[in-house]
PDB file of N, CA and C in Angstrom:
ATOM      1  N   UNK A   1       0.316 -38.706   4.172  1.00  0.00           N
ATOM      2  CA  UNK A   1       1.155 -37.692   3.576  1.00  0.00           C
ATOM      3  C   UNK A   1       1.597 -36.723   4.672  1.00  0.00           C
ATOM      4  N   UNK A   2       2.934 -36.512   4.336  1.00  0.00           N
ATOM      5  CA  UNK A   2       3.559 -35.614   5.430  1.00  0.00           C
ATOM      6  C   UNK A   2       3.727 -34.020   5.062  1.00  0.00           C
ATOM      7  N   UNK A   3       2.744 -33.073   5.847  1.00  0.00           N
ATOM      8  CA  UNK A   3       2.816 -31.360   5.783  1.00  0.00           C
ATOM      9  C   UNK A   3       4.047 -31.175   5.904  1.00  0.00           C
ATOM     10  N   UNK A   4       4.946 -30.466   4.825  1.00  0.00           N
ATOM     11  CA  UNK A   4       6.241 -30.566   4.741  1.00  0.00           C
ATOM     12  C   UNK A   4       5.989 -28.807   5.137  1.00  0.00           C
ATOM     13  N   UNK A   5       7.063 -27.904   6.100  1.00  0.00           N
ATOM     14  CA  UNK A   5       6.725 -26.622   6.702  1.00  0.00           C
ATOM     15  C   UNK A   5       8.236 -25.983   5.752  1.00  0.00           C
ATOM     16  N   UNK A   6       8.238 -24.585   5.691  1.00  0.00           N
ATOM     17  CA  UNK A   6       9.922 -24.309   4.534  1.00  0.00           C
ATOM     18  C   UNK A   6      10.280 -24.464   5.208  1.00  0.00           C
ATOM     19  N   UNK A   7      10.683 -24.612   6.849  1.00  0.00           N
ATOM     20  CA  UNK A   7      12.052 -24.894   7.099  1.00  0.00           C
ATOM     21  C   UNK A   7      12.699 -26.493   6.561  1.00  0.00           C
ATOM     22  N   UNK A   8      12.002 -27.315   6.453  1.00  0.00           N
ATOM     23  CA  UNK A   8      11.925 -28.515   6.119  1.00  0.00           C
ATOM     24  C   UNK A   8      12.563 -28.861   4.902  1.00  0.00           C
ATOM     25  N   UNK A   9      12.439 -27.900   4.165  1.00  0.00           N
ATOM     26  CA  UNK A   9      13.158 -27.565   2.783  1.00  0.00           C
ATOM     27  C   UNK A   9      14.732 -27.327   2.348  1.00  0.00           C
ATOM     28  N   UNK A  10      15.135 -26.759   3.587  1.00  0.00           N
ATOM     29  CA  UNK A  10      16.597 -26.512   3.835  1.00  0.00           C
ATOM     30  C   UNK A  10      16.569 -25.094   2.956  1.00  0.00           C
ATOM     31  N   UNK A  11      17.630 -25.031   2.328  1.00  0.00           N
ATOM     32  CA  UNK A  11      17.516 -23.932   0.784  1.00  0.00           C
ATOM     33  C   UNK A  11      16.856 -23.611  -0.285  1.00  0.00           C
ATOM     34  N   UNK A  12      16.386 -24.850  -0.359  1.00  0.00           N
ATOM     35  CA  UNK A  12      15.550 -24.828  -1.525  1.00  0.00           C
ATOM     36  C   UNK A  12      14.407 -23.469  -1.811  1.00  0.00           C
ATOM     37  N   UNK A  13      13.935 -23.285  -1.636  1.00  0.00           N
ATOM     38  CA  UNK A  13      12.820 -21.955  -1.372  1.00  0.00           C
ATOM     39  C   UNK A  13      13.622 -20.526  -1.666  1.00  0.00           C
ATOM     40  N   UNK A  14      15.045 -20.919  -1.094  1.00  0.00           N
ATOM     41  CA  UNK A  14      16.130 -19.516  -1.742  1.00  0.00           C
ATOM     42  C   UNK A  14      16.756 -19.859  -3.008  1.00  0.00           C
ATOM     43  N   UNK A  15      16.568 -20.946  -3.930  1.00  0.00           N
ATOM     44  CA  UNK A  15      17.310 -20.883  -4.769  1.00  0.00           C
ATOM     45  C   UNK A  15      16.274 -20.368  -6.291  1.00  0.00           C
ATOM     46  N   UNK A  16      17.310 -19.650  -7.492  1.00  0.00           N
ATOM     47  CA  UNK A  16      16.375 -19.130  -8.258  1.00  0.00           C
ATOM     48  C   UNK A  16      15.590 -20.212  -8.788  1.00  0.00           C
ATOM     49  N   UNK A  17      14.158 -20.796  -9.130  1.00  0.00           N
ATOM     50  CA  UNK A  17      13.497 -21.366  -9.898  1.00  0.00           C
ATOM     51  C   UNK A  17      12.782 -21.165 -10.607  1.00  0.00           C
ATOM     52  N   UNK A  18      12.479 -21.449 -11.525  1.00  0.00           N
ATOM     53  CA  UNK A  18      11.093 -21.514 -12.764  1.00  0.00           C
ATOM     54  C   UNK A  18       9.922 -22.475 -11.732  1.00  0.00           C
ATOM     55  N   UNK A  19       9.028 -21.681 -12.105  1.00  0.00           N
ATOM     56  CA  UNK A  19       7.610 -22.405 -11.717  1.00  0.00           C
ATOM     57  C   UNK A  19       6.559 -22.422 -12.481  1.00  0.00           C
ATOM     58  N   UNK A  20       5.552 -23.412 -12.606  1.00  0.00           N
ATOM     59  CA  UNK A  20       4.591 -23.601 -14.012  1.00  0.00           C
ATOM     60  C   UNK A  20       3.322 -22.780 -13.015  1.00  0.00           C
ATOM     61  N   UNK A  21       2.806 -21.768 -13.683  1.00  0.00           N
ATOM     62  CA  UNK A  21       1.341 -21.461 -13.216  1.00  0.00           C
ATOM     63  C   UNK A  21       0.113 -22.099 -14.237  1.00  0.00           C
ATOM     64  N   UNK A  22      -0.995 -22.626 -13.489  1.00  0.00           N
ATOM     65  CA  UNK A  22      -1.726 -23.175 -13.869  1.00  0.00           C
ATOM     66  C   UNK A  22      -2.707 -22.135 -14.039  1.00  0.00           C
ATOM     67  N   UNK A  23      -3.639 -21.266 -15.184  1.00  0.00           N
ATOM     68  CA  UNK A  23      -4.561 -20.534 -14.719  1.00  0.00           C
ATOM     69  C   UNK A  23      -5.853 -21.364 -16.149  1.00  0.00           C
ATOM     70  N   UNK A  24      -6.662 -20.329 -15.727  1.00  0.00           N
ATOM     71  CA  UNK A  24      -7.808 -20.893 -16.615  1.00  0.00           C
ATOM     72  C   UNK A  24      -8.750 -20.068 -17.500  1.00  0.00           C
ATOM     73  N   UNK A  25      -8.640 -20.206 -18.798  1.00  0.00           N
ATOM     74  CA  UNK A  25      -9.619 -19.815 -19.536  1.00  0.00           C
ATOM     75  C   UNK A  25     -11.119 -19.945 -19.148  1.00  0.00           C
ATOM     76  N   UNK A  26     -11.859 -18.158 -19.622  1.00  0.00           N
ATOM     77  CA  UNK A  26     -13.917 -18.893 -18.905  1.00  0.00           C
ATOM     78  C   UNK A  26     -13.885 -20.040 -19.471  1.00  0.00           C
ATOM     79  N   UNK A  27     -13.040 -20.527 -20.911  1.00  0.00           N
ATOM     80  CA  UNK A  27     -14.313 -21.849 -21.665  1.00  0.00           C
ATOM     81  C   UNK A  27     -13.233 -23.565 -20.564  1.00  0.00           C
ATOM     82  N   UNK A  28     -12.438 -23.150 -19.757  1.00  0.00           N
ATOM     83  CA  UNK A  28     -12.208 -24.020 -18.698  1.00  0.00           C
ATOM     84  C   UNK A  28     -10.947 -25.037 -19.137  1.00  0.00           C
ATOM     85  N   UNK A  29     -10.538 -24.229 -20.609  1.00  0.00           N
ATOM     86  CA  UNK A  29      -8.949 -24.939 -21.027  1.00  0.00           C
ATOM     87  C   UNK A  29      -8.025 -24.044 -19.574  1.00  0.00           C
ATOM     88  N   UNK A  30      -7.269 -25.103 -19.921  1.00  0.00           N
ATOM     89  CA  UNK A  30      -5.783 -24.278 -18.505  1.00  0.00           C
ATOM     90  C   UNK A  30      -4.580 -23.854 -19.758  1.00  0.00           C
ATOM     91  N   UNK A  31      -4.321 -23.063 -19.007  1.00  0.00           N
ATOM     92  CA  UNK A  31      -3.289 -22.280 -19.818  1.00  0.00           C
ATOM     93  C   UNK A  31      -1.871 -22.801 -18.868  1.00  0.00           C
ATOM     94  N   UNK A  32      -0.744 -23.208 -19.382  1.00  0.00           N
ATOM     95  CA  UNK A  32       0.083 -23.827 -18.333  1.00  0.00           C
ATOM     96  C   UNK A  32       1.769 -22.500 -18.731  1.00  0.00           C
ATOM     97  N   UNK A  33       2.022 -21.984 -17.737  1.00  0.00           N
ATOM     98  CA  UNK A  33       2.906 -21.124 -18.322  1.00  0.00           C
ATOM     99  C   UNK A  33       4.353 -20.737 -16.932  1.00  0.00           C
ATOM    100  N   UNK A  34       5.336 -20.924 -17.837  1.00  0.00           N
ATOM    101  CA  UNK A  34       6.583 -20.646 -16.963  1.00  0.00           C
ATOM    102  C   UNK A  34       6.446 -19.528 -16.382  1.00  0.00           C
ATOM    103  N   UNK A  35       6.830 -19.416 -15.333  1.00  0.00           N
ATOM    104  CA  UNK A  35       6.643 -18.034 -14.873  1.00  0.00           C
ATOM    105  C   UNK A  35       8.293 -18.395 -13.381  1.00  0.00           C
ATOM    106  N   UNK A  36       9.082 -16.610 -13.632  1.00  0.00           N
ATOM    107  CA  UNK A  36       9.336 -15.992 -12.299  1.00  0.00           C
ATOM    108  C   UNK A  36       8.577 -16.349 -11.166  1.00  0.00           C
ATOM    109  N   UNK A  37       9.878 -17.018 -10.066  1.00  0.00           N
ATOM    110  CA  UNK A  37       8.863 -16.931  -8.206  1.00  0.00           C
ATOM    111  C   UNK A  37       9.927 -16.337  -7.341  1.00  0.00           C
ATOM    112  N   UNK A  38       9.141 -15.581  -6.588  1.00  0.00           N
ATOM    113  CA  UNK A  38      10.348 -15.331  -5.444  1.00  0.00           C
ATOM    114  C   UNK A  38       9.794 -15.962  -4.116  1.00  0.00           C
ATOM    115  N   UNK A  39      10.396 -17.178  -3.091  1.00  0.00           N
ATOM    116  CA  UNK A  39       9.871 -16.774  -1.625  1.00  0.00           C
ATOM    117  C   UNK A  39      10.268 -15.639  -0.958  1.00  0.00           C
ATOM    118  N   UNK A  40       9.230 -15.086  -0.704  1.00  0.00           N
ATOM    119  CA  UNK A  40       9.556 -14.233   0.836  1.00  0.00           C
ATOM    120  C   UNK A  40       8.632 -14.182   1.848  1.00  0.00           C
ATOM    121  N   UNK A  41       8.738 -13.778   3.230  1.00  0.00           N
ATOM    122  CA  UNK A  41       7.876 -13.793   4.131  1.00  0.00           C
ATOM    123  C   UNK A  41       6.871 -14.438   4.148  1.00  0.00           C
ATOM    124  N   UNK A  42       7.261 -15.756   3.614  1.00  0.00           N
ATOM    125  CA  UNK A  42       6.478 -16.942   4.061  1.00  0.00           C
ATOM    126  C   UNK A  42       5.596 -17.336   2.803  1.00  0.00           C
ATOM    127  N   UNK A  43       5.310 -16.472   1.702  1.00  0.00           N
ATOM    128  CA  UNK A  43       4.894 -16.547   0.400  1.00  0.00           C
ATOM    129  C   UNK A  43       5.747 -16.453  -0.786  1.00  0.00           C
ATOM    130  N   UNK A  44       4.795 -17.087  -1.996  1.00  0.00           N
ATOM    131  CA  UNK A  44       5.431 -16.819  -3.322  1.00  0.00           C
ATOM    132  C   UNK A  44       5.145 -15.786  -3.496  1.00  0.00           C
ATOM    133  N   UNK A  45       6.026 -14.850  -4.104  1.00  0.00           N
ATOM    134  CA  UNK A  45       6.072 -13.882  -5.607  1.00  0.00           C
ATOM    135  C   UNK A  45       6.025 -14.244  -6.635  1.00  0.00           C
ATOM    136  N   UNK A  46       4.548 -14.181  -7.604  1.00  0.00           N
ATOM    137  CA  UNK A  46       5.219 -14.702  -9.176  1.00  0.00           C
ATOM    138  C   UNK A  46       4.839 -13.371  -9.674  1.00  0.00           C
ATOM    139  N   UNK A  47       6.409 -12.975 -10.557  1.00  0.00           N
ATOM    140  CA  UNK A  47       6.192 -12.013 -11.707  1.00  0.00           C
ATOM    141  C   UNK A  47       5.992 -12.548 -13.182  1.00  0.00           C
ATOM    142  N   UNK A  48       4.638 -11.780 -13.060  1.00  0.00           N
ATOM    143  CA  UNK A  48       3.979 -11.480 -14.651  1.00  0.00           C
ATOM    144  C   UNK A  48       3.457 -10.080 -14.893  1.00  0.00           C
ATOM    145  N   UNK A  49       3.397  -9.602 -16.449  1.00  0.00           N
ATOM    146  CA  UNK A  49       3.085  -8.671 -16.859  1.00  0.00           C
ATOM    147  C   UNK A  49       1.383  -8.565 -16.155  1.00  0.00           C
ATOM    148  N   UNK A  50       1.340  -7.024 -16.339  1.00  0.00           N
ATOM    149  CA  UNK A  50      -0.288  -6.568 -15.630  1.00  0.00           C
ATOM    150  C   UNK A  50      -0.971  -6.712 -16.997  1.00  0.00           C
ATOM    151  N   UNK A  51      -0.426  -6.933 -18.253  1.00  0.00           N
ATOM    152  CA  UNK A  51      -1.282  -7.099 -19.320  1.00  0.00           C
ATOM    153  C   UNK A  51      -1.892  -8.686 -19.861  1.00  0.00           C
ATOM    154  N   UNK A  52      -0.841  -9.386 -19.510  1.00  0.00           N
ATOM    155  CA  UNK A  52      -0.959 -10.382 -19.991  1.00  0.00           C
ATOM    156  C   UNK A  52      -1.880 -11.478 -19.438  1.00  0.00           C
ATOM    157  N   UNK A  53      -2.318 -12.925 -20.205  1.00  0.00           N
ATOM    158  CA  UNK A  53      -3.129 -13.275 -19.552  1.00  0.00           C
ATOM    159  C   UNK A  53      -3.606 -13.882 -18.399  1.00  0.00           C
ATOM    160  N   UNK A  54      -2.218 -14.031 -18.423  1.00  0.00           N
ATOM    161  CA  UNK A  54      -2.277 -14.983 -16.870  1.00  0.00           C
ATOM    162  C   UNK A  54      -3.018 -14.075 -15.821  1.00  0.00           C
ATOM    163  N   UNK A  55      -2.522 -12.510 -15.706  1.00  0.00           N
ATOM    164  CA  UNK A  55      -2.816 -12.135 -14.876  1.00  0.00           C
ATOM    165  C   UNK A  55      -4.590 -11.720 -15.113  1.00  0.00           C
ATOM    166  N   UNK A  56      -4.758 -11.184 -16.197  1.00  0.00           N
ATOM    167  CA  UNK A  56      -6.582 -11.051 -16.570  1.00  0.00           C
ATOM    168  C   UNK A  56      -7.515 -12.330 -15.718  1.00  0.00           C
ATOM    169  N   UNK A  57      -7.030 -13.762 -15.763  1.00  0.00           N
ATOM    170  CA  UNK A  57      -7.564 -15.040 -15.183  1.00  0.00           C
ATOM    171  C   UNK A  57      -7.154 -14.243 -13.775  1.00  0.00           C
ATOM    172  N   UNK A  58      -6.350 -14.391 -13.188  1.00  0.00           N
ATOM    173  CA  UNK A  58      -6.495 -14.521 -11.818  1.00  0.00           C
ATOM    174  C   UNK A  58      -7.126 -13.457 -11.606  1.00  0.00           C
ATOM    175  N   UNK A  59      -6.928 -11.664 -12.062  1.00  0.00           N
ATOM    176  CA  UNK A  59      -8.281 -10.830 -11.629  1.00  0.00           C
ATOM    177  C   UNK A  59      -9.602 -11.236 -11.659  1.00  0.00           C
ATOM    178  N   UNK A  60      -9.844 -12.193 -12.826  1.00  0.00           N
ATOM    179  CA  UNK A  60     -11.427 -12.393 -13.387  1.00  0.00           C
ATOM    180  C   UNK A  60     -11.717 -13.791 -11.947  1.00  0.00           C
ATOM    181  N   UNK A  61     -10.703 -14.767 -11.666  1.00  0.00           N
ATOM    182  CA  UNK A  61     -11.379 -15.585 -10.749  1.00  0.00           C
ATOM    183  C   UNK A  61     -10.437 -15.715 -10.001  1.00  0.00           C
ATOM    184  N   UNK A  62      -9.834 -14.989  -8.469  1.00  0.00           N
ATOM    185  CA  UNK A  62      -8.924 -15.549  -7.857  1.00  0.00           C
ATOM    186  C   UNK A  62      -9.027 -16.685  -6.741  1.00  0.00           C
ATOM    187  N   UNK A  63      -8.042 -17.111  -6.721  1.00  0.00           N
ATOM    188  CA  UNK A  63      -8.655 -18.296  -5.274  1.00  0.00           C
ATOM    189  C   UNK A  63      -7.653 -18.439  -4.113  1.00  0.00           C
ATOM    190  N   UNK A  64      -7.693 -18.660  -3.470  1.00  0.00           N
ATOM    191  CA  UNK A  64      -6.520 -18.785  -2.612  1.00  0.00           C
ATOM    192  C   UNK A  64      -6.296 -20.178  -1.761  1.00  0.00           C
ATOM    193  N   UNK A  65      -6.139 -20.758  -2.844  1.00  0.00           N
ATOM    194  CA  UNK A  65      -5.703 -22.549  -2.301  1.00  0.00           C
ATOM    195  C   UNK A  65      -4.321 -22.717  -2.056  1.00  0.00           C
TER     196      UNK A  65
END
């Protein structure tokens, strides 16, 4: 398998997309949910509400894979 780097991408990374976040309930169901991304400076932005659950999962277990 080939480490694909963004330049490699051409535009793609600037154009608007939907992206699925995967997060997880404690009892270990995944919650699968559309979400806002922005690239910038070399990372995603995903906007979600500070209430909602997606974001409660990633405070309660974050990871950085």
């Amino acid at each position: 398998m080939r480490k694909l780097q963004p330049e490699d991408l051409g535009d793609f990374l600037d154009q608007p997309k939907c992206a699925i976040l995967a997060t997880h309930f404690p009892n270990g169901q995944v919650l699968l949910s559309p979400v806002w991304q922005e690239w910038q400076d070399g990372g995603f932005t995903v906007f979600i509400p500070a209430d909602d659950a997606k974001s409660k999962h990633i405070i309660a277990k974050p990871t950085n894979k």
